[in-house]
N, C-alpha and C. Protein backbone atom coordinates (compact mmCIF):
# COMPACT_ATOMS: atom_id res chain seq x y z
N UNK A 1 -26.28 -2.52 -7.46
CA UNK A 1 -26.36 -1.19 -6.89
C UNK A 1 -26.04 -0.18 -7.97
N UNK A 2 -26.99 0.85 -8.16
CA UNK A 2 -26.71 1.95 -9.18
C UNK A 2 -25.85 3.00 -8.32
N UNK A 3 -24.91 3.58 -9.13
CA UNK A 3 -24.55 4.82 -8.30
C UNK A 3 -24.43 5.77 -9.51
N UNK A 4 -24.70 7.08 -8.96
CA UNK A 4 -24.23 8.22 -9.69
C UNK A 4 -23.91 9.73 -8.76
N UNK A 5 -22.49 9.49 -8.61
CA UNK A 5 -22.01 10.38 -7.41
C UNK A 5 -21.11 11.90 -8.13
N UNK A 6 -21.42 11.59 -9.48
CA UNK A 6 -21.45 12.76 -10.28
C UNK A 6 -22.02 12.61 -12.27
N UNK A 7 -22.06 13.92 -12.06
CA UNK A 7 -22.37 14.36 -12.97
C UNK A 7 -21.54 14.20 -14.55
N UNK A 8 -20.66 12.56 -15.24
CA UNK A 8 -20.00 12.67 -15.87
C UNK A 8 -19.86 14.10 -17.15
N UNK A 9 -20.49 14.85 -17.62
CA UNK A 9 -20.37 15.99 -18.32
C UNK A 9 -20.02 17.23 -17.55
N UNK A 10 -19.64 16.66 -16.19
CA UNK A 10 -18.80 18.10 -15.60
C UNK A 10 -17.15 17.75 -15.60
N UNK A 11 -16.84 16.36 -15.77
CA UNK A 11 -15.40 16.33 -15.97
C UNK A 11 -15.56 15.81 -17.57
N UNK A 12 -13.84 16.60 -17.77
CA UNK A 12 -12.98 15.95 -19.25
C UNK A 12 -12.12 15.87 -18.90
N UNK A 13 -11.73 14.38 -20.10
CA UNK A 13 -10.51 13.82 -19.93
C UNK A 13 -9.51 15.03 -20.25
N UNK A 14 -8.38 14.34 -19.37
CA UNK A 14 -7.33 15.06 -19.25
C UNK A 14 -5.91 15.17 -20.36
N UNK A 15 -6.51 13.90 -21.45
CA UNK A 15 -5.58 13.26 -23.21
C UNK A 15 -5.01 12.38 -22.45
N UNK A 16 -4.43 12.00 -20.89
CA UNK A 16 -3.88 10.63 -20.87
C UNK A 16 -4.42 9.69 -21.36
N UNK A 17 -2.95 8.94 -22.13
CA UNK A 17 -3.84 7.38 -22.76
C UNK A 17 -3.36 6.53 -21.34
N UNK A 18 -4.72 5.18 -21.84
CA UNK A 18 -4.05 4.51 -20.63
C UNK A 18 -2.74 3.93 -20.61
N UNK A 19 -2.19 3.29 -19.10
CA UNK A 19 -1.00 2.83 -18.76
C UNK A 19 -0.48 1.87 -18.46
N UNK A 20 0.90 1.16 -18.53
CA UNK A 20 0.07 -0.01 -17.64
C UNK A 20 2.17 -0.66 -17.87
N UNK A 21 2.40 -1.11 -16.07
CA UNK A 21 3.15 -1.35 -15.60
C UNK A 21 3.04 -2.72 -14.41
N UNK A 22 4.49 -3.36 -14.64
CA UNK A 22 4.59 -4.53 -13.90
C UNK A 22 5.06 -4.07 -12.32
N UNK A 23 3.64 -4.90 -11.85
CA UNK A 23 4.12 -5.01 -10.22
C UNK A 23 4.13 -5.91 -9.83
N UNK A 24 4.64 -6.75 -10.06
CA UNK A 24 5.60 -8.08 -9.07
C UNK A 24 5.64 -9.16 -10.28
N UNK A 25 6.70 -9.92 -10.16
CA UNK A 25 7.00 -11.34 -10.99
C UNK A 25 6.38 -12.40 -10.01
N UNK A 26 5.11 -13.22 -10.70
CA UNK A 26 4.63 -13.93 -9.64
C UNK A 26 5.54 -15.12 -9.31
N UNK A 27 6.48 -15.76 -10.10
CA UNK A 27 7.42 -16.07 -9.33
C UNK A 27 8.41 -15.67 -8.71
N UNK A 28 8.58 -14.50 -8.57
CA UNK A 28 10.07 -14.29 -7.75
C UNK A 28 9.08 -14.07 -6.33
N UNK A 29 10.47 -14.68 -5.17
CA UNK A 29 9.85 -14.43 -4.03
C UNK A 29 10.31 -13.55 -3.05
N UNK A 30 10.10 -13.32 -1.68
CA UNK A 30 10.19 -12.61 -1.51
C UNK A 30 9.35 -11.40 -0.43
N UNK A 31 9.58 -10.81 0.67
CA UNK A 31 8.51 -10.36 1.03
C UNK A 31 8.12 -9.05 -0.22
N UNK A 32 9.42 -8.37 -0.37
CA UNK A 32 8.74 -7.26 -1.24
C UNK A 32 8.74 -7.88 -2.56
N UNK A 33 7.85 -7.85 -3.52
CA UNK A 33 7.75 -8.26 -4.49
C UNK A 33 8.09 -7.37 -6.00
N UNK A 34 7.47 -5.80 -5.50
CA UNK A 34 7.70 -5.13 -6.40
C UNK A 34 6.79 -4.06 -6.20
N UNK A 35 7.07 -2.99 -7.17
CA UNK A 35 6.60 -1.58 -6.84
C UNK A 35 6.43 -0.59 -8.19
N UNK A 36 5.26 -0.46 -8.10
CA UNK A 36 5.33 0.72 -9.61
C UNK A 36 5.21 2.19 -8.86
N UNK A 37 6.02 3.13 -9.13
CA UNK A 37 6.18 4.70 -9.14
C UNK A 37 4.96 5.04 -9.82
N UNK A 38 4.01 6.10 -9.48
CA UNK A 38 3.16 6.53 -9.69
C UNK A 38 3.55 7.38 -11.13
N UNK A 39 4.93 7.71 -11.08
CA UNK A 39 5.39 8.46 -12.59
C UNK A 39 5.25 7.69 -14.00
N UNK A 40 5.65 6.10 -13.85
CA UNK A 40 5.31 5.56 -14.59
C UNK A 40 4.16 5.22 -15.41
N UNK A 41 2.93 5.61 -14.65
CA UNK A 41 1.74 5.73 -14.76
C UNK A 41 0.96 6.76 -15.05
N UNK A 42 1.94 8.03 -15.16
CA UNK A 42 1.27 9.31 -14.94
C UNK A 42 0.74 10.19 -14.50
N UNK A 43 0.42 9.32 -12.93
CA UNK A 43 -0.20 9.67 -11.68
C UNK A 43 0.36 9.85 -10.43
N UNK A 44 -0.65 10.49 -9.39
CA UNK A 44 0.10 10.54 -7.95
C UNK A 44 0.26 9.48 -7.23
N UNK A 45 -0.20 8.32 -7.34
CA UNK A 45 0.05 7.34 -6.50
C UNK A 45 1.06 6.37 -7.09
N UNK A 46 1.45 5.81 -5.67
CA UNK A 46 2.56 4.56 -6.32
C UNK A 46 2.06 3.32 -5.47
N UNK A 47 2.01 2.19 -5.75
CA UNK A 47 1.68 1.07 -5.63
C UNK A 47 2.61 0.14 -5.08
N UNK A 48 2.77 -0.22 -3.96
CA UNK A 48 3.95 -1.34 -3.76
C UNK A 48 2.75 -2.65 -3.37
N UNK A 49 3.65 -3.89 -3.48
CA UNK A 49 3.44 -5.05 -2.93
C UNK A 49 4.01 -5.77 -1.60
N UNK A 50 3.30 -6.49 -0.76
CA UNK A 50 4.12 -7.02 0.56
C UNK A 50 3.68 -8.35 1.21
N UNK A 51 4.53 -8.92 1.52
CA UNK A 51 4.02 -10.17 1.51
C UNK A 51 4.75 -11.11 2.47
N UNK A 52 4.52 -11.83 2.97
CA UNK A 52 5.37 -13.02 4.19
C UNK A 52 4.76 -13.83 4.75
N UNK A 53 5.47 -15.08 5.18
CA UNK A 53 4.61 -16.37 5.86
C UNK A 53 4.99 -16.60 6.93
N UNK A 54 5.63 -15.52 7.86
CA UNK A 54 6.45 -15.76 9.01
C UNK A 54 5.53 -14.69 10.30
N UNK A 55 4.74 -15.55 10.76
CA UNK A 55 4.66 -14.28 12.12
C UNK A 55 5.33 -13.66 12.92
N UNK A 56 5.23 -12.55 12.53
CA UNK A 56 6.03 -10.87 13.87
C UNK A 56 7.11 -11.14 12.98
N UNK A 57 6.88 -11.06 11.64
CA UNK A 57 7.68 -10.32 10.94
C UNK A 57 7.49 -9.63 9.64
N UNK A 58 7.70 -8.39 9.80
CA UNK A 58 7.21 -7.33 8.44
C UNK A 58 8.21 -6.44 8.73
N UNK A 59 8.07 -5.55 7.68
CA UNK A 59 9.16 -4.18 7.56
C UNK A 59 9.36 -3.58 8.82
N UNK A 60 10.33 -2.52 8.32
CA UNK A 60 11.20 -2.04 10.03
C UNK A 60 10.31 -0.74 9.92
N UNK A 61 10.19 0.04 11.57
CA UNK A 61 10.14 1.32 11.75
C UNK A 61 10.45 2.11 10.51
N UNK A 62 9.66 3.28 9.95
CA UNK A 62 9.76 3.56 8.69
C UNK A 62 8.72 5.05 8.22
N UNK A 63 9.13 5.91 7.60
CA UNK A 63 7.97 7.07 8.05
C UNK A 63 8.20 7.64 6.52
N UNK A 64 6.88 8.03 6.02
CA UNK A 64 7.06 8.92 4.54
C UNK A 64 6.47 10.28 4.63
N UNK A 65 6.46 11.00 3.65
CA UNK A 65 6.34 12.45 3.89
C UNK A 65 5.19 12.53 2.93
N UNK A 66 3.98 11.84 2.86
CA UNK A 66 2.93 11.61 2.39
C UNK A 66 2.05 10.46 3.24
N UNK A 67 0.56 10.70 3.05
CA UNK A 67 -0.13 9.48 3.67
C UNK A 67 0.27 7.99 2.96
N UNK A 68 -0.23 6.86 3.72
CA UNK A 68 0.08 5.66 3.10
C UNK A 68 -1.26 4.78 3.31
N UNK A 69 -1.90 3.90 2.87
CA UNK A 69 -2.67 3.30 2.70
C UNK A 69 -2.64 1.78 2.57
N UNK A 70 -3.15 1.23 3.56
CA UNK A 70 -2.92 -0.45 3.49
C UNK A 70 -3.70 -0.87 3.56
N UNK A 71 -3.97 -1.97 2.17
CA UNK A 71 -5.34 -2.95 1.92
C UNK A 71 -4.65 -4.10 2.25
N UNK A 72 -5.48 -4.96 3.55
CA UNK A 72 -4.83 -6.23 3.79
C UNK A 72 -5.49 -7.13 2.92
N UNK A 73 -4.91 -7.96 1.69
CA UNK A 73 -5.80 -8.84 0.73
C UNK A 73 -5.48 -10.23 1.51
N UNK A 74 -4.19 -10.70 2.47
CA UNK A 74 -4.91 -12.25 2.41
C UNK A 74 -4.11 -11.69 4.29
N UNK A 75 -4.47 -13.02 5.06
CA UNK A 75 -4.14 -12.85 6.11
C UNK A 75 -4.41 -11.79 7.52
N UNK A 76 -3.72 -11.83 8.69
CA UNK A 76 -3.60 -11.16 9.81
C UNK A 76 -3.03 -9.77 10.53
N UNK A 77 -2.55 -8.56 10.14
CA UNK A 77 -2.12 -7.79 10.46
C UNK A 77 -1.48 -7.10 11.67
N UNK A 78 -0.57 -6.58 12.22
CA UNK A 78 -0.74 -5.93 13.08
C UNK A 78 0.00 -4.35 13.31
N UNK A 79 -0.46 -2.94 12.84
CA UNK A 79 -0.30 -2.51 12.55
C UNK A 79 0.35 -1.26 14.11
N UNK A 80 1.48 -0.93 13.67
CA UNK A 80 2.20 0.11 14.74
C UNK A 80 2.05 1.49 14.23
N UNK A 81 0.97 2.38 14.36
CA UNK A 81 1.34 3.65 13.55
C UNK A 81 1.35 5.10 14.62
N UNK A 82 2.59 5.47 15.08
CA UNK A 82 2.60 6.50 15.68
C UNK A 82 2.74 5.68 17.15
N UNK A 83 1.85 6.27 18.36
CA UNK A 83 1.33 5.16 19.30
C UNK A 83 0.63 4.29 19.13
N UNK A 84 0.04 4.51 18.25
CA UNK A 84 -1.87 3.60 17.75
C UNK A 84 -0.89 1.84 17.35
N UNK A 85 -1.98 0.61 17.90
CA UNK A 85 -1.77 -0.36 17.39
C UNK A 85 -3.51 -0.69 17.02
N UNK A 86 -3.09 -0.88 15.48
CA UNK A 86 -4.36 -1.08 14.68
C UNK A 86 -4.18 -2.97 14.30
N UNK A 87 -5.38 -3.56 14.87
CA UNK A 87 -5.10 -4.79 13.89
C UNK A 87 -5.84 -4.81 12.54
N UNK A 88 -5.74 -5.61 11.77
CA UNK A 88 -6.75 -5.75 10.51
C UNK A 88 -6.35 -7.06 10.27
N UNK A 89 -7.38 -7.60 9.55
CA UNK A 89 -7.92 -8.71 8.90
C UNK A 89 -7.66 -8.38 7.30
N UNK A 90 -7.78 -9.30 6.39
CA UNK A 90 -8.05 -9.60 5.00
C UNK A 90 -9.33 -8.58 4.49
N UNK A 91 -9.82 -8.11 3.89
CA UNK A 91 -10.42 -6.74 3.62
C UNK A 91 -10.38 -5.67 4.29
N UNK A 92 -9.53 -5.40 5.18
CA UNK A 92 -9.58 -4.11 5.41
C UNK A 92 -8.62 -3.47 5.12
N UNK A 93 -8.44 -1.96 5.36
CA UNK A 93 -7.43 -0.85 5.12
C UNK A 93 -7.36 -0.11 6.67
N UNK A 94 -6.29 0.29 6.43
CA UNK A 94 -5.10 1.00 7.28
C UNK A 94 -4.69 2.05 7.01
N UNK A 95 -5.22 3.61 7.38
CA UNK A 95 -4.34 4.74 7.19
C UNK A 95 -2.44 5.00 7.81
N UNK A 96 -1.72 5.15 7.53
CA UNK A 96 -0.90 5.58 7.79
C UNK A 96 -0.56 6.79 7.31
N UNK A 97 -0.67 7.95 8.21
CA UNK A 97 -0.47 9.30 8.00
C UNK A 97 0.50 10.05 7.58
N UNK A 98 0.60 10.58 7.19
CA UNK A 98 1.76 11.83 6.86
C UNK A 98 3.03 12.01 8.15
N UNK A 99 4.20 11.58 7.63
CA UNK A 99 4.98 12.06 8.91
C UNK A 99 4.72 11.10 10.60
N UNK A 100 3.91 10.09 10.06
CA UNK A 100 3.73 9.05 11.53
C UNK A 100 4.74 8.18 11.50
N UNK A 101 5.40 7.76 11.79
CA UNK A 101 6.37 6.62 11.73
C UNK A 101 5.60 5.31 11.59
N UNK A 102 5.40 4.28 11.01
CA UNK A 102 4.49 3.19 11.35
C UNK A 102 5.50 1.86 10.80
N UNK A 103 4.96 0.53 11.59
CA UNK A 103 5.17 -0.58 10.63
C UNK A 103 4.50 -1.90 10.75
N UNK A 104 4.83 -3.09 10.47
CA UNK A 104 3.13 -3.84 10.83
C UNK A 104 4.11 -5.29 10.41
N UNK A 105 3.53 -6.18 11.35
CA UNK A 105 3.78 -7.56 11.37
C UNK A 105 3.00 -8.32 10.94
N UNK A 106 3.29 -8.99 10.60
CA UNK A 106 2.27 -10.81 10.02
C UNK A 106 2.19 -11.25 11.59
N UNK A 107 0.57 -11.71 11.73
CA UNK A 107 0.49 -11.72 13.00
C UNK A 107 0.15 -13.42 13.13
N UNK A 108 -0.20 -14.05 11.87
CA UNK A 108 -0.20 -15.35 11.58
C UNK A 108 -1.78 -15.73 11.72
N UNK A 109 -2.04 -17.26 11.61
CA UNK A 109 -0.90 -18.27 11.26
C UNK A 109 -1.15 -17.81 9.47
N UNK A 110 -0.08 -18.54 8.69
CA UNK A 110 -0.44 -18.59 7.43
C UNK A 110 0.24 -17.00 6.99
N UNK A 111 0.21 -16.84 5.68
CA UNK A 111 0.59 -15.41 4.79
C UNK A 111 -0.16 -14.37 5.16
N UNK A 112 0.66 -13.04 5.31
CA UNK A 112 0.20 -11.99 5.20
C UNK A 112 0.44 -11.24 3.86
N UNK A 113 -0.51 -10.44 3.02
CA UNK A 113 0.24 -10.13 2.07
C UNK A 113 -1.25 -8.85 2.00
N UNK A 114 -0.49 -7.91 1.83
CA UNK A 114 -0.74 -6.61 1.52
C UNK A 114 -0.68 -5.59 0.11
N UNK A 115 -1.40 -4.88 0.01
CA UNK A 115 -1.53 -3.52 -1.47
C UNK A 115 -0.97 -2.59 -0.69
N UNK A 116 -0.04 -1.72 -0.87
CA UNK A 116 0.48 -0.86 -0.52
C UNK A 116 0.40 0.24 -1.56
N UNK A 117 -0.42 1.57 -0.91
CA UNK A 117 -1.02 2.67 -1.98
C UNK A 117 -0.13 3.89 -1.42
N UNK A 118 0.91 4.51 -1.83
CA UNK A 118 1.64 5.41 -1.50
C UNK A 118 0.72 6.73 -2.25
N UNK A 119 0.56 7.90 -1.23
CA UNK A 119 0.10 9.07 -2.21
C UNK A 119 0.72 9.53 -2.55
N UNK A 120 1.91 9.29 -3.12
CA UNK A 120 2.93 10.41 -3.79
C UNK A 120 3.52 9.38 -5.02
N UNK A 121 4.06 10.57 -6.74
CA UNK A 121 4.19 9.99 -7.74
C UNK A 121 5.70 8.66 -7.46
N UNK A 122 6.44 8.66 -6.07
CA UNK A 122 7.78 8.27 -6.40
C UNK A 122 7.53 7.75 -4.92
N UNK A 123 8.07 6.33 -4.34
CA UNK A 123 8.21 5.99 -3.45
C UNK A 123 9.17 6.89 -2.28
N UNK A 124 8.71 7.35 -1.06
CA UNK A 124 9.90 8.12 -0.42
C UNK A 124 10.00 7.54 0.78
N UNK A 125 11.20 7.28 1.46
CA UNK A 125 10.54 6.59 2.82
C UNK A 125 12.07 6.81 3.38
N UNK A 126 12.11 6.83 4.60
CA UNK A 126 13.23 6.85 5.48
C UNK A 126 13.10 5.75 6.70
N UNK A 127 13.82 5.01 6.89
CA UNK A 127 13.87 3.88 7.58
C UNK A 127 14.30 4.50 8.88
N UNK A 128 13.62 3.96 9.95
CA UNK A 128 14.37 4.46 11.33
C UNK A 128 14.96 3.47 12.47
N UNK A 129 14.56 2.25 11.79
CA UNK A 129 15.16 0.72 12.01
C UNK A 129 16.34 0.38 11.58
């Protein structure tokens, strides 16, 4: 598939060189594995990892002051955001909004493990669990 959804000679680089930071020790275990700050990188997003082999169990009630974004890479989902219960499968994504409270279980059988795309340069989150 060709794409050309712009015009590269209407943007210039901005002098960032590239970057490049550790997100997770593939042996250490663990549901959270690890997390790069978008500062480290230079950018607005921050990146966490998530992961577990236990169904109806994932992180607690939990709300950030930016959107959040969830790519499910292996496993079952089940996602609490606001009132909304979203499920997802292994390729899909998950908005979690600005100011929604949300949180999401391994719904089984087998690993759930998730990309977690924060839009903001610094992880912020307030637990309500």
């Amino acid at each position: 598939m060709t794409r050309r959804d712009f015009d590269p000679a209407t943007v210039s680089p901005d002098g960032r060189a590239p970057a490049k930071a550790t997100l997770f020790d593939a042996a250490k275990g663990g549901p959270y594995r690890g997390f790069v700050n978008g500062e480290a990188l230079g950018t607005q997003m921050t990146v966490l990892t998530y992961g577990n082999d236990e169904p109806g169990v994932g992180p607690p009630l939990h709300v950030h002051p930016y959107d959040e974004v969830f790519v499910v890479q292996e496993g079952r989902a089940r996602f609490f955001v606001g009132d909304d219960v979203v499920d997802a499968v292994a390729g899909e994504t998950v908005l979690g909004p600005a100011g929604v409270p949300h949180r999401f279980i391994n719904l089984g059988p087998g690993r759930l493990q998730t990309l977690d795309i924060h839009l903001s340069p610094r992880w912020i989150q307030t637990n309500l669990e």
